[in-house]
Protein backbone atom coordinates (compact mmCIF):
# COMPACT_ATOMS: atom_id res chain seq x y z
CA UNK A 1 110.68 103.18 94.17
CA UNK A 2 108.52 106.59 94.83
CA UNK A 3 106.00 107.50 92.62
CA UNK A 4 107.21 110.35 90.28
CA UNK A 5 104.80 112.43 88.80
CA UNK A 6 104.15 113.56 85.15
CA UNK A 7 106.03 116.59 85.54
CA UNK A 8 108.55 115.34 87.32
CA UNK A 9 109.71 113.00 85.22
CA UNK A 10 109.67 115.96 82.16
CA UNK A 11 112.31 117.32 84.55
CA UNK A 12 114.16 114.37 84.92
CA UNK A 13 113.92 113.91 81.05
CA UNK A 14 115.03 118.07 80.34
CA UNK A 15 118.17 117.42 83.26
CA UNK A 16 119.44 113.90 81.95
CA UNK A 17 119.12 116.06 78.41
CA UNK A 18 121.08 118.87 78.75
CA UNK A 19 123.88 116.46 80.56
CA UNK A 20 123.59 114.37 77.37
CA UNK A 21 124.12 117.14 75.49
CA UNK A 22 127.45 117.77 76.90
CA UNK A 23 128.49 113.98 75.91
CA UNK A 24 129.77 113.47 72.46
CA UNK A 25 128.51 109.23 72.85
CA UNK A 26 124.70 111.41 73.17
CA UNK A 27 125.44 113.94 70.65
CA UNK A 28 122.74 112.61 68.11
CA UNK A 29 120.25 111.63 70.54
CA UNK A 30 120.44 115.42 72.14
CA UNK A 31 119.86 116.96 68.23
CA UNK A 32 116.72 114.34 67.73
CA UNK A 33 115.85 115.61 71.49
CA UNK A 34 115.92 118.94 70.57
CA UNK A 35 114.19 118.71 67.55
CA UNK A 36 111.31 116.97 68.56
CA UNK A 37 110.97 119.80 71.53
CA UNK A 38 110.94 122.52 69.07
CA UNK A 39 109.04 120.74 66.85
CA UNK A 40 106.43 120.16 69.69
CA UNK A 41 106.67 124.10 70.79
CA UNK A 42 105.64 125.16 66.48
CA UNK A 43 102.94 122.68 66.96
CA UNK A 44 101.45 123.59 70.14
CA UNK A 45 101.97 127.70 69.11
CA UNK A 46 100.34 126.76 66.00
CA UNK A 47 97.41 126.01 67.51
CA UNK A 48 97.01 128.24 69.95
């Protein structure tokens, strides 16, 4: 297996996302997905 880096893999995670979001059998997991990304972009702008 080759080593995938940090960023990387939050690529792999945003691609196999946005296919599950197109599956109804994902539909729920691509809402809490979403959520916790725009819950993590508030955060982060709140602090900066």
């Amino acid at each position: 297996m080759a080593i995938v880096s940090r960023r990387d893999r939050r690529v792999i995670a945003w691609q196999s996302y946005r296919g599950a979001a197109f599956q109804t059998s994902d539909y729920i997991t691509a809402i809490r997905f979403s959520a916790v990304t725009i819950a993590h972009i508030y955060f982060f702008k709140k602090i900066i």
